[in-house]
C-alpha atoms as a PDB file:
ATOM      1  CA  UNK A   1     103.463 115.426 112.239  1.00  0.00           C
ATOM      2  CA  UNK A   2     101.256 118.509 113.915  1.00  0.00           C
ATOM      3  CA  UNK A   3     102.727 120.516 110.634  1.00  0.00           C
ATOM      4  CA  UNK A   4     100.962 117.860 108.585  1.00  0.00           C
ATOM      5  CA  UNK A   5      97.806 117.897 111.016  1.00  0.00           C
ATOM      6  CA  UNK A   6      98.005 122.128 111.086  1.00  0.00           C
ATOM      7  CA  UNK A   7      97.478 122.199 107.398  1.00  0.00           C
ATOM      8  CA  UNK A   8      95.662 119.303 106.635  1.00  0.00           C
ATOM      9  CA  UNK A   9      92.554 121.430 105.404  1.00  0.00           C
ATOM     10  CA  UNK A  10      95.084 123.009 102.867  1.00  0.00           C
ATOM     11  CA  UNK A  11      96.076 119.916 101.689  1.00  0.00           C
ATOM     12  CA  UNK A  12      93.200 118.307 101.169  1.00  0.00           C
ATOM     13  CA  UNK A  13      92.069 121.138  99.134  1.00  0.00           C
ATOM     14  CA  UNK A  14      95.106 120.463  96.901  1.00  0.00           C
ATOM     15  CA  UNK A  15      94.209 117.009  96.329  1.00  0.00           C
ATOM     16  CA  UNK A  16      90.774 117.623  95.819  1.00  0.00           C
ATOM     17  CA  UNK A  17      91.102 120.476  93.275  1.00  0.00           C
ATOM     18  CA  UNK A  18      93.987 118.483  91.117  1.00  0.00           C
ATOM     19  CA  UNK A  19      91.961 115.170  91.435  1.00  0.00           C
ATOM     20  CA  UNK A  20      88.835 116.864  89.799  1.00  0.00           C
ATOM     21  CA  UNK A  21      91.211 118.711  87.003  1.00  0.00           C
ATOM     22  CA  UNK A  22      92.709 114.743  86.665  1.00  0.00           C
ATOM     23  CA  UNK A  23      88.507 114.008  86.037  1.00  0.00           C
ATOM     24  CA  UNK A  24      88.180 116.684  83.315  1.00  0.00           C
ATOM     25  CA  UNK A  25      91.372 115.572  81.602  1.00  0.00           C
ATOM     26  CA  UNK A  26      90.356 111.893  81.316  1.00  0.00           C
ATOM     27  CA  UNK A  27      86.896 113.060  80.442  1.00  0.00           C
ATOM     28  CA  UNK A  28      87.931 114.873  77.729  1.00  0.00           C
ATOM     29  CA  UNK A  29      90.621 112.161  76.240  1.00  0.00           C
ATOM     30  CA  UNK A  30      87.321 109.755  76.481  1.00  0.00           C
ATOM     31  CA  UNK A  31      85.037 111.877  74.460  1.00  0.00           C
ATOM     32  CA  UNK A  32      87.617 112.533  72.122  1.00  0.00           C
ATOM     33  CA  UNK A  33      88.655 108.824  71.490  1.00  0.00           C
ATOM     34  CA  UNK A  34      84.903 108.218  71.122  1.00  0.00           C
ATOM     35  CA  UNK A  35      84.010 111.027  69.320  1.00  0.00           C
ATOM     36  CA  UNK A  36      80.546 111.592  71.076  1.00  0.00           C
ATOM     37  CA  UNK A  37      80.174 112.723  75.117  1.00  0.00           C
ATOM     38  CA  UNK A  38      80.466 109.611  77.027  1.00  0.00           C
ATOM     39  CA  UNK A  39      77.696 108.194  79.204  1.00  0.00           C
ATOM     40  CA  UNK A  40      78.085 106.868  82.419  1.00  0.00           C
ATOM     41  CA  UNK A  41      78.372 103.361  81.449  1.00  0.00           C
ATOM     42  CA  UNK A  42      81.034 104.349  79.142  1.00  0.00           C
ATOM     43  CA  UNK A  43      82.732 106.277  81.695  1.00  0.00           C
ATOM     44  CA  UNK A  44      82.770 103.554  83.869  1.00  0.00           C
ATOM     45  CA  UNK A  45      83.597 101.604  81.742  1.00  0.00           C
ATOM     46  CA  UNK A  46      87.316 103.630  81.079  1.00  0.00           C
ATOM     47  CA  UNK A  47      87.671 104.802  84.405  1.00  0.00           C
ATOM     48  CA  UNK A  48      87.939 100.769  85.544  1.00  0.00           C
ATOM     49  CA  UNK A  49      90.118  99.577  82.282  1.00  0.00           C
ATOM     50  CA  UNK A  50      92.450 102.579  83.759  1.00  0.00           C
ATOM     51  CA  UNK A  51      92.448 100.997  87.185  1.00  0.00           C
ATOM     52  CA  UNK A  52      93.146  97.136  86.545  1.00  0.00           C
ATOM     53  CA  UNK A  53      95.966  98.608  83.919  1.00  0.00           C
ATOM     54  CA  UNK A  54      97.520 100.338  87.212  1.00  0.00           C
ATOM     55  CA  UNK A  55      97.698  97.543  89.013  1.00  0.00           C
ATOM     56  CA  UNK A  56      98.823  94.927  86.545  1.00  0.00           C
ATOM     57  CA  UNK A  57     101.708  98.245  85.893  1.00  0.00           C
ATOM     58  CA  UNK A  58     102.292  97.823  89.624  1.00  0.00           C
ATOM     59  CA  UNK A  59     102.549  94.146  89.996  1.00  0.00           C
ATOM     60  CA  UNK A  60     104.888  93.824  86.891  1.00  0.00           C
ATOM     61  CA  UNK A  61     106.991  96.590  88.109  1.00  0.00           C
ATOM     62  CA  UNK A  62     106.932  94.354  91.427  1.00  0.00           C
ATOM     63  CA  UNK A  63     107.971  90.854  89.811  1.00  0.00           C
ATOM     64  CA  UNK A  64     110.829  93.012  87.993  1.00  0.00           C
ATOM     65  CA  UNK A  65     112.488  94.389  90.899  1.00  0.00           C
ATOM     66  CA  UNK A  66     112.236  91.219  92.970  1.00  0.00           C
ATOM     67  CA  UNK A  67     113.996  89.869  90.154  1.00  0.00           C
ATOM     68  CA  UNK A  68     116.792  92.456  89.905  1.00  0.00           C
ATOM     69  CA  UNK A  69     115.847  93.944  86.665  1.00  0.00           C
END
């Protein structure tokens, strides 16, 4: 655990720098499925369809395994 604490500033830095390439990415899929540069609305729009589709992935992944499949 102090190995985790001692380099926590590293890690963070990790996160941080893949979670805003992860940003551009979806940006960029967005404005090309539109075919214009987003606005915000339409952003947000995206960014919250891709949210409630992970967790409806999550809880069906769920209700298989407690079922054994």
């Amino acid at each position: 655990m102090d190995l985790i604490i001692e380099h926590l500033p590293e890690i963070q830095a990790m996160f941080d720098k893949r979670e805003g390439e992860l940003f551009e990415k979806v940006d960029k899929i967005i404005e090309t499925y539109l075919n214009h540069k987003p606005s915000n609305a339409e952003k947000r729009h995206f960014y919250a369809y891709i949210g409630i589709t992970g967790w409806f992935y999550l809880h069906w992944t769920m209700l298989k395994q407690s079922k054994g499949q």
